[in-house]
N, C-alpha and C. Protein backbone atom coordinates (compact mmCIF):
# COMPACT_ATOMS: atom_id res chain seq x y z
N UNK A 1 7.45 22.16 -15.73
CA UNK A 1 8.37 22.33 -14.62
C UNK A 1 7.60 22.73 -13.36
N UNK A 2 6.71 23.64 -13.22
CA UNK A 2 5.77 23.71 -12.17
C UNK A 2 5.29 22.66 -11.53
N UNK A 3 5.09 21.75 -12.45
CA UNK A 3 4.50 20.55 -11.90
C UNK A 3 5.06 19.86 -11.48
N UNK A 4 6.11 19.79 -11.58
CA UNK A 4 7.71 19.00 -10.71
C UNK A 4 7.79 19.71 -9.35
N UNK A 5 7.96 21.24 -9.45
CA UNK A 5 8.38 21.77 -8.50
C UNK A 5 7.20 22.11 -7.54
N UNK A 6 6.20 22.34 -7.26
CA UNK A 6 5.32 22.44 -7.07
C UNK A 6 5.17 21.27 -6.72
N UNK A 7 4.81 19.65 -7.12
CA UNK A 7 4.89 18.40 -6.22
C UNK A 7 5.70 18.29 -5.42
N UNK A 8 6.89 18.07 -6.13
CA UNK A 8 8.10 18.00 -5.06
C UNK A 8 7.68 19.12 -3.55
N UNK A 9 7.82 20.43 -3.45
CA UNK A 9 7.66 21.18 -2.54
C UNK A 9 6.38 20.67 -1.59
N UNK A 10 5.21 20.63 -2.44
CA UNK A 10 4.03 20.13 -1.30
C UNK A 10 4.15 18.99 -0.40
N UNK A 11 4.77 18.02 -1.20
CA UNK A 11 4.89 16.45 -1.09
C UNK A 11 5.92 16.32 0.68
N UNK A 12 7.31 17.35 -0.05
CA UNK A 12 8.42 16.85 1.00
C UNK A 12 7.14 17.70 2.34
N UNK A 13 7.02 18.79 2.54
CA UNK A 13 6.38 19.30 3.15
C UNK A 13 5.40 18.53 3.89
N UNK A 14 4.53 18.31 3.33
CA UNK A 14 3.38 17.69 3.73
C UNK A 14 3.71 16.39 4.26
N UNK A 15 4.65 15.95 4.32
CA UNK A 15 5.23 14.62 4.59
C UNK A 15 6.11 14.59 6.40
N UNK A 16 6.30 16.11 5.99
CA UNK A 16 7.60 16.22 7.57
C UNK A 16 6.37 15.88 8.59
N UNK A 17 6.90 15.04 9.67
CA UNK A 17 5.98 14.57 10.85
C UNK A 17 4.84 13.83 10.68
N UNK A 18 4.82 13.59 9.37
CA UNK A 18 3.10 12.53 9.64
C UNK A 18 3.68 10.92 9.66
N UNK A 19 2.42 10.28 9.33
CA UNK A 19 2.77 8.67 9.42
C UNK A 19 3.85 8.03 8.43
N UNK A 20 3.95 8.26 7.57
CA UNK A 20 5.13 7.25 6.56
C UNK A 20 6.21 7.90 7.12
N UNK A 21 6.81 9.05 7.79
CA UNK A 21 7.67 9.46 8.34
C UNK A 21 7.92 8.85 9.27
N UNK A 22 7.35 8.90 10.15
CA UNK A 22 7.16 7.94 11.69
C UNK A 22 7.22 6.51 11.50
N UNK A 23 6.79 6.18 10.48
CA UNK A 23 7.26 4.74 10.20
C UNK A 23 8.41 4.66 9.71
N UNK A 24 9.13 5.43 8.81
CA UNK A 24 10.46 5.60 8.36
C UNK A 24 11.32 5.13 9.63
N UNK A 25 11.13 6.12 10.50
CA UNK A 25 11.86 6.31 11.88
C UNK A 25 11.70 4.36 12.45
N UNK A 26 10.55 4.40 12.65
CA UNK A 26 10.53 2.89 13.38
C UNK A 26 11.33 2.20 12.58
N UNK A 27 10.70 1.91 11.32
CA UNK A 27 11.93 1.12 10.21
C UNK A 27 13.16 0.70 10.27
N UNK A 28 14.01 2.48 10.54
CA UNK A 28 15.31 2.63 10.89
C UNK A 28 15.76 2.15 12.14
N UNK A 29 15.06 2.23 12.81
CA UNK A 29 15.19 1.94 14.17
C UNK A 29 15.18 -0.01 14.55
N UNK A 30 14.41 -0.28 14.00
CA UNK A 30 14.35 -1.96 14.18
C UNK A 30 15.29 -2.64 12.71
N UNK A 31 15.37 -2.22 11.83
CA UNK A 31 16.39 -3.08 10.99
C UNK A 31 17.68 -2.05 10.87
N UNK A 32 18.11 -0.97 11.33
CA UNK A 32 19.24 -0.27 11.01
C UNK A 32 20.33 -0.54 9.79
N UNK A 33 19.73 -0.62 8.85
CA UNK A 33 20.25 -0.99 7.36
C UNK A 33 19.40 0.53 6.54
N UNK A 34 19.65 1.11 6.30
CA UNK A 34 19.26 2.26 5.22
C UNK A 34 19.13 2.30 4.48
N UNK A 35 20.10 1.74 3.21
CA UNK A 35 20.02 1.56 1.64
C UNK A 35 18.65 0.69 1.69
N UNK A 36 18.46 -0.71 2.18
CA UNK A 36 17.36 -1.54 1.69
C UNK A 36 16.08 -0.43 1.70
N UNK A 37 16.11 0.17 3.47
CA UNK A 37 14.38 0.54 3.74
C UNK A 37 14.84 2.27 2.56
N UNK A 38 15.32 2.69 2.41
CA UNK A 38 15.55 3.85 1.60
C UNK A 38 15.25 3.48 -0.04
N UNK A 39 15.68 2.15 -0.28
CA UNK A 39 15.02 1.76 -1.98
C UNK A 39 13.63 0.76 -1.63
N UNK A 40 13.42 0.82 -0.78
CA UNK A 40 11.85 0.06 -0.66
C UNK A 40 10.91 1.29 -0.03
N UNK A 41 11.29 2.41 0.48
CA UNK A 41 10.69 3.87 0.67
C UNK A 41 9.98 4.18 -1.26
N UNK A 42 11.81 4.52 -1.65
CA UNK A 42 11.23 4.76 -2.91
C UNK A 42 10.27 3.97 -4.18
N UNK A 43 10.82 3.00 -3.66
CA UNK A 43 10.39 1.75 -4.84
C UNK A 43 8.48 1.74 -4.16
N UNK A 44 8.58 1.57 -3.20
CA UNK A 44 6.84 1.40 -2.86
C UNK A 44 5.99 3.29 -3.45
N UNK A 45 6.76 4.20 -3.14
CA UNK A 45 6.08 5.38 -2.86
C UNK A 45 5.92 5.48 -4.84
N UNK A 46 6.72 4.89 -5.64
CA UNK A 46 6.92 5.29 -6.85
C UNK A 46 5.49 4.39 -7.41
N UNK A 47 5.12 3.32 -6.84
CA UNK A 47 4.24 2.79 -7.44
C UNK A 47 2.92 3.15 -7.18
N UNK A 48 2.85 3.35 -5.67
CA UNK A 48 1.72 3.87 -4.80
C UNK A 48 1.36 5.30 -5.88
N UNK A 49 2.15 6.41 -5.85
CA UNK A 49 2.07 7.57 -6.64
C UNK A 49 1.85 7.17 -8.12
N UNK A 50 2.63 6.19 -8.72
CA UNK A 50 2.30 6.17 -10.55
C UNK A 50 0.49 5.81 -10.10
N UNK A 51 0.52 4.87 -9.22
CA UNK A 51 -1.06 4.44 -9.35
C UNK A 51 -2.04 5.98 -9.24
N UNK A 52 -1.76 6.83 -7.96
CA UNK A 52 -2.60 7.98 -8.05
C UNK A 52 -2.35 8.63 -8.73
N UNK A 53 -1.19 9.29 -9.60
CA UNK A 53 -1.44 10.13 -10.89
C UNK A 53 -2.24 9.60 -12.21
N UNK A 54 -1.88 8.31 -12.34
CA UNK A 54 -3.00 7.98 -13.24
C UNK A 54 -4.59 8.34 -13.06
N UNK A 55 -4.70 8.12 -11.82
CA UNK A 55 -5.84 8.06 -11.34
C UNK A 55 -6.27 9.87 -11.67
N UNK A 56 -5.51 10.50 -10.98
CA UNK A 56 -5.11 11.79 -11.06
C UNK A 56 -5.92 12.08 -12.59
N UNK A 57 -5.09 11.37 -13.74
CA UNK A 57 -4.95 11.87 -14.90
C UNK A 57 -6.50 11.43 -15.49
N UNK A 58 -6.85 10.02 -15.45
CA UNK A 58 -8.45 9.51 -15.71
C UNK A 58 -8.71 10.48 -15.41
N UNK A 59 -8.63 11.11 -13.70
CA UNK A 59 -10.62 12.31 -13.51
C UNK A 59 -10.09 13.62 -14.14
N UNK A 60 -9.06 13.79 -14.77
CA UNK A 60 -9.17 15.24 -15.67
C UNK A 60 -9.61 15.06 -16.82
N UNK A 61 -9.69 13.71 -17.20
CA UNK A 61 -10.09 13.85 -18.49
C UNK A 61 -11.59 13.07 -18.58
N UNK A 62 -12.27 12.96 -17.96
CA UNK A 62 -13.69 12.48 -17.76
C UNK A 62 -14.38 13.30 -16.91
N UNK A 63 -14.45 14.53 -16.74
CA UNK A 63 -14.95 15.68 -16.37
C UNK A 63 -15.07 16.84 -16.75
N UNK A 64 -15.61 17.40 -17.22
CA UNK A 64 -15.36 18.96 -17.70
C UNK A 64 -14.96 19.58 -16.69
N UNK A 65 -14.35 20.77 -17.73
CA UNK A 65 -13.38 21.75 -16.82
C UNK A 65 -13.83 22.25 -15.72
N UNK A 66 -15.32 22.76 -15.78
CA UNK A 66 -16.06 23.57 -14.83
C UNK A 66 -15.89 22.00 -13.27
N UNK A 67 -16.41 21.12 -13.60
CA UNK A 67 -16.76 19.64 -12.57
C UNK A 67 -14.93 19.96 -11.70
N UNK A 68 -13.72 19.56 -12.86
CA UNK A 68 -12.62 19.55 -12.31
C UNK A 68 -11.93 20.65 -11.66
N UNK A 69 -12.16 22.00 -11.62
CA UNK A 69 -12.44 23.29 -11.09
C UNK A 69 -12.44 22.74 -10.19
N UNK A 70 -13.98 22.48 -9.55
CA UNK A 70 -14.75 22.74 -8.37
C UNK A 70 -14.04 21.16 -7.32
N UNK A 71 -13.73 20.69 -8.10
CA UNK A 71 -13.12 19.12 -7.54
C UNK A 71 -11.86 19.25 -6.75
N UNK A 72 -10.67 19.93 -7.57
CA UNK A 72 -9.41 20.31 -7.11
C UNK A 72 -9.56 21.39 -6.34
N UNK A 73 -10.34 22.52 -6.49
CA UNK A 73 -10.33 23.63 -5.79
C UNK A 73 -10.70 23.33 -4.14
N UNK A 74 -11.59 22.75 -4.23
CA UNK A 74 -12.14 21.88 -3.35
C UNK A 74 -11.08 21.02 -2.36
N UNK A 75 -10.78 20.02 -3.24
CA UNK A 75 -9.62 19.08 -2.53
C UNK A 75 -8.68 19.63 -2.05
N UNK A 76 -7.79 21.12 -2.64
CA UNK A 76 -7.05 21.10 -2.25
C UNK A 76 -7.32 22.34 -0.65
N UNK A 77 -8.07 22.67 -0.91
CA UNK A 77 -8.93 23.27 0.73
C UNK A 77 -8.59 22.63 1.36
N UNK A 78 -9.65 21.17 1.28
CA UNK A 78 -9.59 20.11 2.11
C UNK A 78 -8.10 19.39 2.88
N UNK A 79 -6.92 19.59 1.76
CA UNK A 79 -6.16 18.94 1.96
C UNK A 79 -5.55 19.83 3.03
N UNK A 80 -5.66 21.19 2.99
CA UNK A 80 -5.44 22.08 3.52
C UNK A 80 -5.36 22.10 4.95
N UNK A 81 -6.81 21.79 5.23
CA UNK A 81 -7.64 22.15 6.50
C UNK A 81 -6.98 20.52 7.31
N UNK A 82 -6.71 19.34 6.41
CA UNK A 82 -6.20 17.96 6.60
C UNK A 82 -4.80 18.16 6.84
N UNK A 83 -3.98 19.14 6.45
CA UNK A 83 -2.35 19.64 6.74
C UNK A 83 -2.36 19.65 8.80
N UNK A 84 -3.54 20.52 9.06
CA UNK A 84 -3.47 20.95 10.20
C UNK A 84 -3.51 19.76 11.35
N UNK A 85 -4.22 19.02 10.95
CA UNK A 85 -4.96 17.66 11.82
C UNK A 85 -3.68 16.79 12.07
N UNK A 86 -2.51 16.34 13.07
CA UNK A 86 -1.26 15.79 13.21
C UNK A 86 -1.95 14.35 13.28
N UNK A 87 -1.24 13.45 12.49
CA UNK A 87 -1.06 11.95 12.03
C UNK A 87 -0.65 11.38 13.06
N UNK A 88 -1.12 10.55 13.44
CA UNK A 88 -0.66 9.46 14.45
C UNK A 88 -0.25 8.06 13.94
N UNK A 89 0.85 7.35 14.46
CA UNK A 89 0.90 6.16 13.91
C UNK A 89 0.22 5.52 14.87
N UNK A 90 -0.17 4.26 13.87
CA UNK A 90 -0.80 2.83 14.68
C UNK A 90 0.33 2.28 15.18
N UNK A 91 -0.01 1.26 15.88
CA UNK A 91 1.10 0.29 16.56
C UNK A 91 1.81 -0.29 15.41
N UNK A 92 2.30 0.02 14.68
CA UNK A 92 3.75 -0.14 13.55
C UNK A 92 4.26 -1.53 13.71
N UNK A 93 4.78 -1.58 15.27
CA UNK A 93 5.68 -2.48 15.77
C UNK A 93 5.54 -4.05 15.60
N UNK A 94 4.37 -4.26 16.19
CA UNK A 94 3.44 -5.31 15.67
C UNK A 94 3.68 -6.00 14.23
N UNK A 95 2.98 -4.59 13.16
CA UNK A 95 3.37 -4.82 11.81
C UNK A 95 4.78 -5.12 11.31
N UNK A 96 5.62 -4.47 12.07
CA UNK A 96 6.72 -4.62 11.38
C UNK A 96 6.97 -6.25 11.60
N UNK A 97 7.47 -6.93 13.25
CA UNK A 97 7.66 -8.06 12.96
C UNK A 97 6.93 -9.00 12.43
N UNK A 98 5.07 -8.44 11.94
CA UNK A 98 5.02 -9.82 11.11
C UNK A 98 5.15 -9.49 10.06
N UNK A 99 5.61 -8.31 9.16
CA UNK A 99 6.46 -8.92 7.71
C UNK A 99 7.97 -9.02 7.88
N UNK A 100 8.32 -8.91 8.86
CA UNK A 100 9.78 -8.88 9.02
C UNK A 100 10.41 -10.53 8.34
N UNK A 101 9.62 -11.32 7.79
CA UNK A 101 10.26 -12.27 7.29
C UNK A 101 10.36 -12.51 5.62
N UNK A 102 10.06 -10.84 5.30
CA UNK A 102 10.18 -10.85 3.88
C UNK A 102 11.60 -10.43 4.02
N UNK A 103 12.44 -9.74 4.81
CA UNK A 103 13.38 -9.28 5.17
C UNK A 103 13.36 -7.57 4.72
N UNK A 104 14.41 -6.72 5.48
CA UNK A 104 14.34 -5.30 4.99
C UNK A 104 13.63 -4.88 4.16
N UNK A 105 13.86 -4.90 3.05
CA UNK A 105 13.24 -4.43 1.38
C UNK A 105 11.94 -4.62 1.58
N UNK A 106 11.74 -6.15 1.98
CA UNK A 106 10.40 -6.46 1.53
C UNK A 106 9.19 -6.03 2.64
N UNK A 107 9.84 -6.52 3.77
CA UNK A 107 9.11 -5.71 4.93
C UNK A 107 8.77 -4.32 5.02
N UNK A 108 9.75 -3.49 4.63
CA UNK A 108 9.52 -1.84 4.37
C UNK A 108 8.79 -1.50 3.21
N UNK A 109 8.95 -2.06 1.73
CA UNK A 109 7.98 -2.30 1.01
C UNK A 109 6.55 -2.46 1.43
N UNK A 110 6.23 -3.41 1.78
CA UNK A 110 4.77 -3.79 2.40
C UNK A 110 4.17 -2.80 3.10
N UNK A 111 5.10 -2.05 3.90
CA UNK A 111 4.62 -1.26 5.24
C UNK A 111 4.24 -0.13 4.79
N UNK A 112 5.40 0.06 3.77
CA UNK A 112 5.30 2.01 3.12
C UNK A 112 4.16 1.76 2.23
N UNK A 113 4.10 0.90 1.47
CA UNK A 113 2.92 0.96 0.40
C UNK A 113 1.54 0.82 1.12
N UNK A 114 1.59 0.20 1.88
CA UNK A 114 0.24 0.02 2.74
C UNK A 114 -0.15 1.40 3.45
N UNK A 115 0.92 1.94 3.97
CA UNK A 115 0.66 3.31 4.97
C UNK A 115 0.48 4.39 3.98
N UNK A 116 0.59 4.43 2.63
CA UNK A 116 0.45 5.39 1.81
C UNK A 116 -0.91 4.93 1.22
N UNK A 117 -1.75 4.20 1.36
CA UNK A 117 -2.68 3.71 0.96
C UNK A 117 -4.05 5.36 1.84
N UNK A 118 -4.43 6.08 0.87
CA UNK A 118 -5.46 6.87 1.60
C UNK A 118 -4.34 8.53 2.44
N UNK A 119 -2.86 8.22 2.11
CA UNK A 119 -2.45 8.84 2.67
C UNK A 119 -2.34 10.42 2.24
N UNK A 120 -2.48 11.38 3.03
CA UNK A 120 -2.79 12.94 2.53
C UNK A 120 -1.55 12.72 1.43
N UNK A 121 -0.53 12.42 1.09
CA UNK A 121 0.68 12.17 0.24
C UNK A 121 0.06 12.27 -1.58
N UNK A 122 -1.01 10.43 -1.20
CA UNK A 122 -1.19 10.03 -2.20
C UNK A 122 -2.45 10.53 -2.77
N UNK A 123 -3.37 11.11 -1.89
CA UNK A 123 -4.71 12.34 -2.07
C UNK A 123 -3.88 13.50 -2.65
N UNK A 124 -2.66 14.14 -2.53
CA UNK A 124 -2.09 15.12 -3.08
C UNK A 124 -1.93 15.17 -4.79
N UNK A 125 -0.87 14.14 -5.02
CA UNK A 125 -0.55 13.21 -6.12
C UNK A 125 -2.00 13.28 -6.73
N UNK A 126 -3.31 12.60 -6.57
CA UNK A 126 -4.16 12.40 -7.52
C UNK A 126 -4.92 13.76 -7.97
N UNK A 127 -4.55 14.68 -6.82
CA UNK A 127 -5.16 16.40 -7.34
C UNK A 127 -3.80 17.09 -8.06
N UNK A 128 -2.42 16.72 -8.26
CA UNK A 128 -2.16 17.47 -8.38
C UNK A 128 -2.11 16.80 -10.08
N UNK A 129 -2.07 15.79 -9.83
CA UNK A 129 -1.89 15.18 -11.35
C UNK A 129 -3.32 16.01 -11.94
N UNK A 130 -4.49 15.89 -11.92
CA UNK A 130 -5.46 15.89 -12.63
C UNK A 130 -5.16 18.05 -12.25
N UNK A 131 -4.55 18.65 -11.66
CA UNK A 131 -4.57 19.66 -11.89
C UNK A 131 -3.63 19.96 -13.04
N UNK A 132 -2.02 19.13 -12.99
CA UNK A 132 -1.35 19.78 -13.90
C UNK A 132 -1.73 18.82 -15.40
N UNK A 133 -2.29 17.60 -15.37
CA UNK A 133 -2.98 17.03 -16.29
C UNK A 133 -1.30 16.60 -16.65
N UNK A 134 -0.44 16.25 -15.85
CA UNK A 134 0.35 15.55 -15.83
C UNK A 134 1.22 14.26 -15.54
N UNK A 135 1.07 13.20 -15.63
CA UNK A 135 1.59 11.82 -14.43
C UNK A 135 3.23 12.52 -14.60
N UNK A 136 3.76 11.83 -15.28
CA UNK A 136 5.15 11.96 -15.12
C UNK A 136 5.89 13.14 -13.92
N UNK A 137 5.96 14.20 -14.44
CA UNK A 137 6.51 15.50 -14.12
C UNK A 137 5.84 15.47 -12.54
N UNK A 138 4.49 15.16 -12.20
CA UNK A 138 4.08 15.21 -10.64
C UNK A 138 4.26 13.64 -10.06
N UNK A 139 4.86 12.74 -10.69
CA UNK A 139 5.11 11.69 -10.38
C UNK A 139 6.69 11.52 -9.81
N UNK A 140 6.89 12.13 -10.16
CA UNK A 140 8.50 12.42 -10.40
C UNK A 140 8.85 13.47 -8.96
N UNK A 141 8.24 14.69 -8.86
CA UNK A 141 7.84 15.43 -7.97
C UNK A 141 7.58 14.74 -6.66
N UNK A 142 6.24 14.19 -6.61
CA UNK A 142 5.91 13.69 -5.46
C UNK A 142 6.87 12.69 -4.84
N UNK A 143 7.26 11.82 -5.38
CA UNK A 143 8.43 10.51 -5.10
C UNK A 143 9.28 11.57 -4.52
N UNK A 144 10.28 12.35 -5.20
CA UNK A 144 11.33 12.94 -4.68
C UNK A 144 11.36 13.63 -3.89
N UNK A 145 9.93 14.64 -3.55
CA UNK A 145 9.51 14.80 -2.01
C UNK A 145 9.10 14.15 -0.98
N UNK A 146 8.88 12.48 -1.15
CA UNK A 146 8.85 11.67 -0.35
C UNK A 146 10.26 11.10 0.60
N UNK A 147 11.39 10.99 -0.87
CA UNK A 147 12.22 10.60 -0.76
C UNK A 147 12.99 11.94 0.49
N UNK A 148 12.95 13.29 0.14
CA UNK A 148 13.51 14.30 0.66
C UNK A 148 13.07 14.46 2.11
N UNK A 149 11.74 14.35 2.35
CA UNK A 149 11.38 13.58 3.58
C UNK A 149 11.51 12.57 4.48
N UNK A 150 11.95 11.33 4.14
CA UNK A 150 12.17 10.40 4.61
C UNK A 150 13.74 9.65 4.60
N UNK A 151 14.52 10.27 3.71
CA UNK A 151 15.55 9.85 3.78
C UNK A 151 16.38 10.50 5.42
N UNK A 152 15.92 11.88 5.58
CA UNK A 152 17.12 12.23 6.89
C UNK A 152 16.52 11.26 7.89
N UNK A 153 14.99 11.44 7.93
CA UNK A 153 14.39 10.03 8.71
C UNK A 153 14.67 8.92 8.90
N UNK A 154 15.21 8.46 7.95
CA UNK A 154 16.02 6.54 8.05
C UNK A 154 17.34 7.28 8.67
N UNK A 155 18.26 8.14 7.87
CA UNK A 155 19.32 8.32 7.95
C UNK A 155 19.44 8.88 9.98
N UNK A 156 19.11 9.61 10.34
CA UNK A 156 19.46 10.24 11.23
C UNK A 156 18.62 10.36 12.67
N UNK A 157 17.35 9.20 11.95
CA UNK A 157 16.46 8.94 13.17
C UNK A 157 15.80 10.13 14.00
N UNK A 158 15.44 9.73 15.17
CA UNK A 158 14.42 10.90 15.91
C UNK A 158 15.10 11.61 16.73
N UNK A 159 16.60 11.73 16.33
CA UNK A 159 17.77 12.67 16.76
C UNK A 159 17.10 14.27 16.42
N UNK A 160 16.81 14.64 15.48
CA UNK A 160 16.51 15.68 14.73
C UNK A 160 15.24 16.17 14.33
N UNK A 161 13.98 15.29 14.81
CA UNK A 161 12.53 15.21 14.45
C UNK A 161 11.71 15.81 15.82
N UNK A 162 12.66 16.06 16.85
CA UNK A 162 12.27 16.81 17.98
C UNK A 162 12.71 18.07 17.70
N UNK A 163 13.44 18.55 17.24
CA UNK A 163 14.21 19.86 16.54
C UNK A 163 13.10 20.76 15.76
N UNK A 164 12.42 20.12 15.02
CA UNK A 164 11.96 20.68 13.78
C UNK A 164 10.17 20.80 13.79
N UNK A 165 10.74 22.47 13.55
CA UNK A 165 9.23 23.39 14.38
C UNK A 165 8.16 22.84 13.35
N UNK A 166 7.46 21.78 13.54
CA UNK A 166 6.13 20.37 13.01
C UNK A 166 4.76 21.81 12.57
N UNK A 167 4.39 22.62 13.84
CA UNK A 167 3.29 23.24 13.25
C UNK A 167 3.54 24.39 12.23
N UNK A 168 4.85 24.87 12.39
CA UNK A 168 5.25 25.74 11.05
C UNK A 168 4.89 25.25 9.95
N UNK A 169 5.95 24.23 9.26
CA UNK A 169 5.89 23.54 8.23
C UNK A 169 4.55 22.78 7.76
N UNK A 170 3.83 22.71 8.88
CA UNK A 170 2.18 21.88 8.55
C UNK A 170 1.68 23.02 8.66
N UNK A 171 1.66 24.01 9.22
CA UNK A 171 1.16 25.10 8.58
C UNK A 171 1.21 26.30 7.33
N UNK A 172 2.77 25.92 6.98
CA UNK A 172 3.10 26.91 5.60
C UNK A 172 2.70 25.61 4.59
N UNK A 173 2.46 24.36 4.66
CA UNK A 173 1.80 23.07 3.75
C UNK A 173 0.62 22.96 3.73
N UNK A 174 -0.28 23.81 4.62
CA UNK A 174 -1.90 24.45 5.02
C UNK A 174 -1.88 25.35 3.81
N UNK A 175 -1.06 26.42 4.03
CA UNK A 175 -1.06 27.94 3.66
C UNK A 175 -0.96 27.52 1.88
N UNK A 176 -0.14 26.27 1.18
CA UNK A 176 0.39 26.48 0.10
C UNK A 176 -0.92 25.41 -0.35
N UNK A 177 -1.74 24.74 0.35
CA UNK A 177 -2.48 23.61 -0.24
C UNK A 177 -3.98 24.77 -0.29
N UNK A 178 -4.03 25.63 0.65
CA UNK A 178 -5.09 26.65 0.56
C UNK A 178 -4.76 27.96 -0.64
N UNK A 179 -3.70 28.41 -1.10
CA UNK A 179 -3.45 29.06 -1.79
C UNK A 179 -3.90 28.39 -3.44
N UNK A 180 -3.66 27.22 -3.73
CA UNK A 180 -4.09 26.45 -4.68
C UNK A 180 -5.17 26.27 -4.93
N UNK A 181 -5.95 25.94 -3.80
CA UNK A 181 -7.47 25.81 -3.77
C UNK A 181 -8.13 26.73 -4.48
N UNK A 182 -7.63 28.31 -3.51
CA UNK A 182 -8.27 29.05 -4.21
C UNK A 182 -7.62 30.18 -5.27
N UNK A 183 -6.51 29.50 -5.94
CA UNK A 183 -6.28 29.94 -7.49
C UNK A 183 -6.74 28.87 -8.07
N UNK A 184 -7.05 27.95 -8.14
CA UNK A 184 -8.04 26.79 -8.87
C UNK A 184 -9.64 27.36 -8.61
N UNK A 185 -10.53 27.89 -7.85
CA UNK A 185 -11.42 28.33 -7.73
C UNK A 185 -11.81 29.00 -8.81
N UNK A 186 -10.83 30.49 -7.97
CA UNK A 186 -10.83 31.74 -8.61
C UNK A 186 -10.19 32.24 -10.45
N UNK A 187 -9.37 31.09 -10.90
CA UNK A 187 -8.82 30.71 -11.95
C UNK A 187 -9.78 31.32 -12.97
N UNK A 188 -11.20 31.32 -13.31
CA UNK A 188 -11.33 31.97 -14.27
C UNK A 188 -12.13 33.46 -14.30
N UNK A 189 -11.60 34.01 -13.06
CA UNK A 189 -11.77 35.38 -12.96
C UNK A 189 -10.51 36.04 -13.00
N UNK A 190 -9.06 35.33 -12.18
CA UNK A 190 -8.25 35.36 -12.38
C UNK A 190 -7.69 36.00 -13.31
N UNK A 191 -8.26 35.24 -14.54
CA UNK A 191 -7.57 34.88 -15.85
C UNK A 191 -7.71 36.05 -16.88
N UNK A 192 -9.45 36.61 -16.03
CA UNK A 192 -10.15 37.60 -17.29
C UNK A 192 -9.36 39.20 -17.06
């Protein structure tokens, strides 16, 4: 259950204001249909994520404990210090009309899976899997904090994304990706 809740929480978090958000928004904004780009949000982020928890799950188990320690403890610093740094989108617009002839689904598909490609999201997902040595339960997690993120985004547009205090939340998603780091560090002094 940690590992559910604990993805889920980092995921939606770490998600408010960066790029697959901002593309959400454009999304909504040029096809104004929701259900399609809302099951091609999930449907791309579910595959993008099964791919990095696996991945996740391979480097926990082809490393010793001490290697995977220093790996996650590490990463999740990094991801940390990467919370702070604000995401910019590329010119989206462009992209969107040239897949726009897969239609909704398929166009938002293409876009979300591609923009999650390298994304702090899917770098999360592959540390958190090989931390909880779980796919499912942080697979499950991460998606539904994607989804919890991006749905008011399609739904309610950049009505509400000027509202919402960006360096708080990227900073308490700093504070919770640095707190991990170093109970993954410190874990076997911790422990004694």
């Amino acid at each position: 259950m940690d590992a559910f809740l604990i993805s889920t929480g980092l995921v939606a978090l770490a998600e408010i204001g960066y790029k697959t958000q901002l593309l959400a928004l454009l999304l909504a904004a040029r096809f104004r249909k929701p259900v399609p780009i809302l099951l091609a949000i999930f449907v791309a982020t579910l595959l993008n994520h099964a791919l990095a928890a696996a991945l996740g799950q391979w480097v926990s188990n082809m490393v010793s404990d001490d290697i995977l320690r220093w790996l996650l403890g590490v990463s999740f610093l990094a991801m940390a210090g990467w919370m702070l740094i604000p995401d910019q989108l590329d010119d989206e617009s462009g992209s969107i009309q040239k897949w726009q002839k897969l239609g909704v689904f398929g166009a938002s598909f293409v876009l979300f899976f591609i923009a999650e490609i390298g994304d702090k999201t899917q770098i999360a997902t592959v540390a958190l899997a090989a931390r909880f040595d779980a796919i499912v339960p942080v697979l499950m997690g991460t998606t539904i904090g994607m989804m919890i993120a991006n749905a008011p985004a399609v739904f309610i547009g950049d009505k509400m994304a000027g509202r919402l205090p960006l360096r708080l939340i990227h900073g308490v998603a700093a504070a919770i990706f640095a707190l991990l780091g170093l109970a993954v560090l410190l874990s076997p002094w911790l422990a004694a």
